[in-house]
N, C-alpha and C. Protein backbone atom coordinates (compact mmCIF):
# COMPACT_ATOMS: atom_id res chain seq x y z
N UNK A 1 0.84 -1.16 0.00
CA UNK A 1 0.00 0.00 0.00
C UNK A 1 0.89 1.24 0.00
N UNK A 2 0.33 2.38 -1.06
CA UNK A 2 1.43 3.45 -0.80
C UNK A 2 0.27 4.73 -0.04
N UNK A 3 0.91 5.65 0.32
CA UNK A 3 -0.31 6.58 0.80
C UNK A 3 0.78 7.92 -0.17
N UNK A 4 0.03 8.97 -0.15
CA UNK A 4 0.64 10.43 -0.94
C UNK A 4 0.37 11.78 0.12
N UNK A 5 1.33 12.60 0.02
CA UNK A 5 0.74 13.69 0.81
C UNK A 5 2.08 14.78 0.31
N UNK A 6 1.64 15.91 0.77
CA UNK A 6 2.26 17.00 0.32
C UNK A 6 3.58 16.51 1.69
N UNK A 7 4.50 17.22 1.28
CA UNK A 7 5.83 17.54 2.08
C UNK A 7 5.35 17.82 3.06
N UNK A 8 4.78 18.74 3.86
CA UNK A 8 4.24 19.57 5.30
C UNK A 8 3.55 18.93 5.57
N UNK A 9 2.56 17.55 5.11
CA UNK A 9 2.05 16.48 5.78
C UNK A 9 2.14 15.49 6.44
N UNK A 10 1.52 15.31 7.96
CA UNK A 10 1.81 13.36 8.07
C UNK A 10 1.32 12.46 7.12
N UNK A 11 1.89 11.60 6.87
CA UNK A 11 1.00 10.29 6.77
C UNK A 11 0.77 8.75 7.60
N UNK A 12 -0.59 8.68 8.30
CA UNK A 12 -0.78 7.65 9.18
C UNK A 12 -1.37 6.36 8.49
N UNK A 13 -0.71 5.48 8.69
CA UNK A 13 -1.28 4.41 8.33
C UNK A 13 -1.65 3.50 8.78
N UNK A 14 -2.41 2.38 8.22
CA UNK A 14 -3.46 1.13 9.68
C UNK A 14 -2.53 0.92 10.84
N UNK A 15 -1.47 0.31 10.39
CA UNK A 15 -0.77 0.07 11.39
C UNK A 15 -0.65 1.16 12.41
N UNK A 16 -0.77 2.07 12.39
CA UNK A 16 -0.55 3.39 13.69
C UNK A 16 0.99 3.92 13.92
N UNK A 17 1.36 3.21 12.82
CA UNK A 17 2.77 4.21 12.33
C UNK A 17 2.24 5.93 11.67
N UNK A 18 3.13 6.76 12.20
CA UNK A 18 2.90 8.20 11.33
C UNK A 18 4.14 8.65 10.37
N UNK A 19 4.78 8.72 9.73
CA UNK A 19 5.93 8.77 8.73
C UNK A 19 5.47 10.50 8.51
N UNK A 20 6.90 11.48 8.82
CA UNK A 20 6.99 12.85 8.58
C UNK A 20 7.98 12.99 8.18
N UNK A 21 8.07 14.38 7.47
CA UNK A 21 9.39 14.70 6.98
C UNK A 21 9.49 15.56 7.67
N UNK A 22 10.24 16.03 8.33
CA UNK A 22 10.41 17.37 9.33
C UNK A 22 10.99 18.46 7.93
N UNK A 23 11.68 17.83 6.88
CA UNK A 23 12.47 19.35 6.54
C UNK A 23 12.89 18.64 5.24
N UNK A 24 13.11 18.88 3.90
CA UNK A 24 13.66 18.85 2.96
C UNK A 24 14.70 19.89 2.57
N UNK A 25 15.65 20.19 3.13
CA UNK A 25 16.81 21.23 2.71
C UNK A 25 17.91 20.95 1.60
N UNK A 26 17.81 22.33 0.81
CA UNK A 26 19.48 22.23 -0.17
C UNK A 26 19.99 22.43 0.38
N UNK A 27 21.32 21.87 0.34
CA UNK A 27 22.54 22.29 1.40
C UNK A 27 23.62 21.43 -0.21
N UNK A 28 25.28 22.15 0.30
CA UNK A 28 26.36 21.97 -0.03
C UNK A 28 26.97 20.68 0.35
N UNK A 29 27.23 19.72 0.36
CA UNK A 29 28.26 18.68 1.07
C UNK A 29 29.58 18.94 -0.19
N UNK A 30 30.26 18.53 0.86
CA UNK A 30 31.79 18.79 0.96
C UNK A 30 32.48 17.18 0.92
N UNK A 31 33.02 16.13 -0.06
CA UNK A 31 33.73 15.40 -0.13
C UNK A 31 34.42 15.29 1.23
N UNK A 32 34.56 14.04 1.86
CA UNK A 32 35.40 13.47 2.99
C UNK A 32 36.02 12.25 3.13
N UNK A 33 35.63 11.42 2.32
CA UNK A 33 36.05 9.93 2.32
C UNK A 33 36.18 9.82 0.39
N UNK A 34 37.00 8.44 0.72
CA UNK A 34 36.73 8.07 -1.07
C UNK A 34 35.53 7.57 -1.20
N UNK A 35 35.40 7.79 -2.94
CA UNK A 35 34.06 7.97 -3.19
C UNK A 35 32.70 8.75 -3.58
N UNK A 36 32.98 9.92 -2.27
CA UNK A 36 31.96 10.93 -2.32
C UNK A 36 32.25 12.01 -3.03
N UNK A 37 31.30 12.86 -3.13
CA UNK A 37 31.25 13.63 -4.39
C UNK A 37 31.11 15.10 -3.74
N UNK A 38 31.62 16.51 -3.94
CA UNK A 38 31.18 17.18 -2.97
C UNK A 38 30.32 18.08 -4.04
N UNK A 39 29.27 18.89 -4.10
CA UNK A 39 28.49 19.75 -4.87
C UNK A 39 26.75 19.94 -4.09
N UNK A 40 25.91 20.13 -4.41
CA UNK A 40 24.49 20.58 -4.02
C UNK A 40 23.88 18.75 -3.52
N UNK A 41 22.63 19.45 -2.69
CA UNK A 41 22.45 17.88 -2.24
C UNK A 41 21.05 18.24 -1.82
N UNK A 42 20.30 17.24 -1.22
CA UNK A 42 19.22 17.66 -0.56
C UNK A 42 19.29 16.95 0.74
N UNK A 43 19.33 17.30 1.72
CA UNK A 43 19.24 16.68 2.82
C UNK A 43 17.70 16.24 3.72
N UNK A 44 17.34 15.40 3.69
CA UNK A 44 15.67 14.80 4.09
C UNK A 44 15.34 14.71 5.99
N UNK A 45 14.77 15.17 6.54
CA UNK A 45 14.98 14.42 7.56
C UNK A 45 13.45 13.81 8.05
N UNK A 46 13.28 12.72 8.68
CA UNK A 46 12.29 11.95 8.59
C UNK A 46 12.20 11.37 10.28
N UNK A 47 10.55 11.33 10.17
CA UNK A 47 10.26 11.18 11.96
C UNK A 47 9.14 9.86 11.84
N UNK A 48 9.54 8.90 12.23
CA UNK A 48 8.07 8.01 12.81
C UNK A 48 8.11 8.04 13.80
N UNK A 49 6.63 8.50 14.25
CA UNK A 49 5.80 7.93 15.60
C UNK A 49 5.50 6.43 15.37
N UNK A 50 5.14 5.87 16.43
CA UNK A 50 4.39 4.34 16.72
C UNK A 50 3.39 4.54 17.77
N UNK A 51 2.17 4.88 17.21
CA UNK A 51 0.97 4.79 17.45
C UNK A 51 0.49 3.51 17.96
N UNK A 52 1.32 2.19 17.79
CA UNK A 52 0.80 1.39 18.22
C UNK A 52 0.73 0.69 19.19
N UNK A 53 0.29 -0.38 19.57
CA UNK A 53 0.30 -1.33 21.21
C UNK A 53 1.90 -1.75 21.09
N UNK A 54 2.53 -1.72 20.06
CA UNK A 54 3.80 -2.80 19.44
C UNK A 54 5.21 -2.11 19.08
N UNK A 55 6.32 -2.58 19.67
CA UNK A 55 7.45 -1.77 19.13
C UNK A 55 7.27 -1.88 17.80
N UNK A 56 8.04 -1.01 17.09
CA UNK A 56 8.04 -1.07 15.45
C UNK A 56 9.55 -0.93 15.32
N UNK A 57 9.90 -1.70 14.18
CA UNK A 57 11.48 -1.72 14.33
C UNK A 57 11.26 -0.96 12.75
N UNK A 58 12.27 -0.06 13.25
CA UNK A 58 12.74 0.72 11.31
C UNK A 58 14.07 0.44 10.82
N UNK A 59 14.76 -0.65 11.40
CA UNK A 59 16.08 -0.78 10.96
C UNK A 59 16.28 -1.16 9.63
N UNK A 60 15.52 -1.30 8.81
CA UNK A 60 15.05 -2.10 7.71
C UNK A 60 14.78 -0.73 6.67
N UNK A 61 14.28 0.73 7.56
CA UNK A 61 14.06 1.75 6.49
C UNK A 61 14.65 1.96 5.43
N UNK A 62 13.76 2.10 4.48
CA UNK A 62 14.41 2.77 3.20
C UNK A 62 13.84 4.28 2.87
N UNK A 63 14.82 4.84 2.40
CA UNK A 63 13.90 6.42 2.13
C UNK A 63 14.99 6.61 0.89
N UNK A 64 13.95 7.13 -0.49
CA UNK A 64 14.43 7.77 -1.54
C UNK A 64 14.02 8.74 -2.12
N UNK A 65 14.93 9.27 -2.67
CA UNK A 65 14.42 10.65 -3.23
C UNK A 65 14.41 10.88 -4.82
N UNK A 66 13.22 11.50 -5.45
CA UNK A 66 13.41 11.51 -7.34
C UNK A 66 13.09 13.01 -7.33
N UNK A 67 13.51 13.57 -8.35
CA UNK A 67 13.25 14.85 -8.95
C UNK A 67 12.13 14.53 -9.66
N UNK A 68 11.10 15.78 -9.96
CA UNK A 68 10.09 16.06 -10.49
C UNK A 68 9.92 15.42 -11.92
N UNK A 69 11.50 15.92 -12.55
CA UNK A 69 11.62 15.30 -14.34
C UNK A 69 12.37 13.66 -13.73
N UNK A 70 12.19 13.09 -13.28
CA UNK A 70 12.69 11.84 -12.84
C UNK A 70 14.43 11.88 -12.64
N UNK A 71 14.92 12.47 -12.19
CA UNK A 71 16.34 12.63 -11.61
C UNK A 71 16.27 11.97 -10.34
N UNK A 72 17.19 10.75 -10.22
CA UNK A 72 17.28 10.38 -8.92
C UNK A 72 18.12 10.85 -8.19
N UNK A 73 17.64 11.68 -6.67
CA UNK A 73 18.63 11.50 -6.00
C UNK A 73 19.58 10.34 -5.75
N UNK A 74 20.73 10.83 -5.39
CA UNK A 74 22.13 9.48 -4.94
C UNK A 74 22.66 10.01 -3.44
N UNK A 75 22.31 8.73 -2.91
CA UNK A 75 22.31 8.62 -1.40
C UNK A 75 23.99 9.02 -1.55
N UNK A 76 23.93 9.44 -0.39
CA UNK A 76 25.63 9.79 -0.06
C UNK A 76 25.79 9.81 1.44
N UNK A 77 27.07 9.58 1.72
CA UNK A 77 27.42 9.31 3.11
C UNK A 77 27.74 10.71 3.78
N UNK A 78 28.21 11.69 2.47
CA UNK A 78 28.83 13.71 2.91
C UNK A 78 27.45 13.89 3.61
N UNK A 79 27.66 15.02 4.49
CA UNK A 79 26.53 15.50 4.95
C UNK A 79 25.94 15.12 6.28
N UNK A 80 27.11 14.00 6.63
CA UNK A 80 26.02 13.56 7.73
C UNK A 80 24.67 12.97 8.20
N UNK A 81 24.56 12.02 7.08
CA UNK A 81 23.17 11.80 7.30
C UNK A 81 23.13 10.72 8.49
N UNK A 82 22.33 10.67 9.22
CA UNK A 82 22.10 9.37 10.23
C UNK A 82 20.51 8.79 9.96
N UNK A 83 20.64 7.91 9.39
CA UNK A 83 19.41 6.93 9.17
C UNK A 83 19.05 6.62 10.57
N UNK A 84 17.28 6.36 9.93
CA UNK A 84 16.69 5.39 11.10
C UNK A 84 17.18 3.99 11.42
N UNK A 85 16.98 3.73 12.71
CA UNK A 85 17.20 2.92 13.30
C UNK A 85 16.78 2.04 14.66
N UNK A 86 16.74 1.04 15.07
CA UNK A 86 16.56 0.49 15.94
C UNK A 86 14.77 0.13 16.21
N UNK A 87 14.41 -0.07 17.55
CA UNK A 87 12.78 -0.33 17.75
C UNK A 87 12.88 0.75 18.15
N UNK A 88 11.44 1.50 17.79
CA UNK A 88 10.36 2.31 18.58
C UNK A 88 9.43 1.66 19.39
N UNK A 89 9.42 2.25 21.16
CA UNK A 89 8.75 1.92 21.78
C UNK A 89 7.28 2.45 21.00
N UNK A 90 5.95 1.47 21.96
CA UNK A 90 4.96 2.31 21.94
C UNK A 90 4.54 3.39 22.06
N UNK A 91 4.53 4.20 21.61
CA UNK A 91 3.97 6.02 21.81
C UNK A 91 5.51 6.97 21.70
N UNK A 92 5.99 6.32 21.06
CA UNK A 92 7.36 7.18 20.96
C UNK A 92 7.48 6.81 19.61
N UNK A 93 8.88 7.83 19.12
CA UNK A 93 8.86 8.18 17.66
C UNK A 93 10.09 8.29 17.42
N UNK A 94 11.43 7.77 16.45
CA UNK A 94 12.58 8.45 16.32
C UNK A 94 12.63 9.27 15.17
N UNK A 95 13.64 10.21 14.37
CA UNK A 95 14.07 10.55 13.83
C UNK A 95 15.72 10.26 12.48
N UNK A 96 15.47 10.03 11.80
CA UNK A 96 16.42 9.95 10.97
C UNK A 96 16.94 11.30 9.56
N UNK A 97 18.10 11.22 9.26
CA UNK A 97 18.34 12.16 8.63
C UNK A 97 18.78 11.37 7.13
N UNK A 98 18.66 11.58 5.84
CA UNK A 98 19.44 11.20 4.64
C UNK A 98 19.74 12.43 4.02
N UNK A 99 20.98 12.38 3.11
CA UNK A 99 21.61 12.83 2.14
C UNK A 99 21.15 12.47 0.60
N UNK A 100 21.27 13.10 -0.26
CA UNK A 100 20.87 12.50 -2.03
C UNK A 100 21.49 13.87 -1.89
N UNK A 101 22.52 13.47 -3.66
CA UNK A 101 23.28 14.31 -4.34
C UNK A 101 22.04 14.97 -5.19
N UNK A 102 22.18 16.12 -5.47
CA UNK A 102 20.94 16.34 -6.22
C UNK A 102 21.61 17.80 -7.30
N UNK A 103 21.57 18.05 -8.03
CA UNK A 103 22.20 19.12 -9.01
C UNK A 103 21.33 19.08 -10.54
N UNK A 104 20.12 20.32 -10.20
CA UNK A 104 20.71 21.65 -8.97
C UNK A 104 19.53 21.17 -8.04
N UNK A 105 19.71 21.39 -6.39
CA UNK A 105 18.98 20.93 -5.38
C UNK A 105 17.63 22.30 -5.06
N UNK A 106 17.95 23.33 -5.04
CA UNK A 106 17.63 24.46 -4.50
C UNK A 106 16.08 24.63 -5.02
N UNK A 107 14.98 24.64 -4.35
CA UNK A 107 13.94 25.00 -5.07
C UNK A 107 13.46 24.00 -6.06
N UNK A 108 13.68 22.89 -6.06
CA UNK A 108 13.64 21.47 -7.17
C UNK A 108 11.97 20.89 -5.94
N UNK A 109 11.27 20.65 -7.00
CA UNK A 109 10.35 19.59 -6.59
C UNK A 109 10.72 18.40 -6.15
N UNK A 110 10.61 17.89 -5.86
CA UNK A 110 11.05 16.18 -5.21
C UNK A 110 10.09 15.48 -4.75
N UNK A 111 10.27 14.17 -4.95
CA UNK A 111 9.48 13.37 -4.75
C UNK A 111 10.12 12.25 -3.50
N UNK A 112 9.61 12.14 -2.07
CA UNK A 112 10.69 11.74 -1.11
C UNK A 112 9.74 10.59 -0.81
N UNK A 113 10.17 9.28 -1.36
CA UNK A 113 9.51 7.91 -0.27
C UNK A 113 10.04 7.41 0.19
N UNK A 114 9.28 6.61 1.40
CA UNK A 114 9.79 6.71 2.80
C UNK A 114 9.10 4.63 2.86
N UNK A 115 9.69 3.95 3.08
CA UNK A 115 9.14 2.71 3.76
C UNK A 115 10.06 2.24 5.24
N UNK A 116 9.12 2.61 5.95
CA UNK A 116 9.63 2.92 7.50
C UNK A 116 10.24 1.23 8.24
N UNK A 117 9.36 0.16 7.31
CA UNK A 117 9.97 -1.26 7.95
C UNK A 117 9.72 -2.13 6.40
N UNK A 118 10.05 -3.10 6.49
CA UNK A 118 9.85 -3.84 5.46
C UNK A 118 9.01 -4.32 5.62
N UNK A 119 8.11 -5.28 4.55
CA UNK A 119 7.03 -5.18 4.50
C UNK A 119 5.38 -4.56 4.96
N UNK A 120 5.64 -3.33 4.98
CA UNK A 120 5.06 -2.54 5.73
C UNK A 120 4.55 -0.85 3.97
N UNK A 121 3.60 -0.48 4.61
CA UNK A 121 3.42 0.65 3.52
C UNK A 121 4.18 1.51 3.31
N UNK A 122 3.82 2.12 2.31
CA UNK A 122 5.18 3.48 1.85
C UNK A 122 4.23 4.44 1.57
N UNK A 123 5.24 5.57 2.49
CA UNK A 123 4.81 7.15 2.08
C UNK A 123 5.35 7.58 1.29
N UNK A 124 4.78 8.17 0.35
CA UNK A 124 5.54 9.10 -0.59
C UNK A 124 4.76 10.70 -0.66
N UNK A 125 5.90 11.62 -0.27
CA UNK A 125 5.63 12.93 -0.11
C UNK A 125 6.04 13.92 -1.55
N UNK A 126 5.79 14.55 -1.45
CA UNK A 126 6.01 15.90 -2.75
C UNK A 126 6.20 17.03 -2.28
N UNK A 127 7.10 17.88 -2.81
CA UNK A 127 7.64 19.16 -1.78
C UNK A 127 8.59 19.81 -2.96
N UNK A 128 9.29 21.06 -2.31
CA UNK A 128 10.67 21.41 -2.86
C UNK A 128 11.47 21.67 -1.72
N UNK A 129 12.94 21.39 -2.27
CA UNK A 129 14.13 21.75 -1.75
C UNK A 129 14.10 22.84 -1.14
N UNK A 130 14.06 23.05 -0.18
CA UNK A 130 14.00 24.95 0.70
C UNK A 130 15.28 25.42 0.58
């Protein structure tokens, strides 16, 4: 099941998971390791609650990002991103952050989905780069 919502929206689903994006930002990353690339990026950051009776484990999350004309963001390690992770208790919520190389990032529509556990639904949000 996928659900849709603008960027500045939750989306709740049966399960009593809520999947948010707190923030879609352009930002610069800066090359640090081999590999990475330094130029414009979009940085995502992403919140589930667990609405439910049940820990929910997100270690399994995936979150990706496409441009409007189908440009995929490319996950990158610059920037600092810290993925979700671990169980969420009941009534508590963590936070995760990702990176995607994106050129040019700034003001770009994007398309950000989010599948918070595996086998489990996907949000997909719509927004621009701030």
């Amino acid at each position: 099941m996928t659900r849709s919502a603008d960027a500045d929206q939750p989306v709740t689903f049966d399960s009593a998971a809520t999947v948010t994006l707190d923030s879609v930002s352009a930002i610069t990353v800066g090359a640090t390791t081999p590999g990475e690339v330094t130029g414009p990026a979009v940085k995502v950051v992403v919140t589930v609650a667990n609405g439910s009776q049940q820990a929910v484990d997100v270690s399994s999350a995936v979150v990706s990002l496409t441009a409007a004309d189908g440009t995929l963001g490319i996950p990158t390690t610059a920037g600092d991103p810290v993925p979700l992770a671990g169980a969420i208790a009941p009534g508590a919520s963590t936070t995760g952050s990702y990176v995607f190389m994106l050129d040019p990032a700034a003001g770009r529509t994007v398309s950000v989905t989010v599948n918070y556990a595996a086998a489990e639904p996907v949000a997909v949000f719509t927004g621009k780069a701030t």
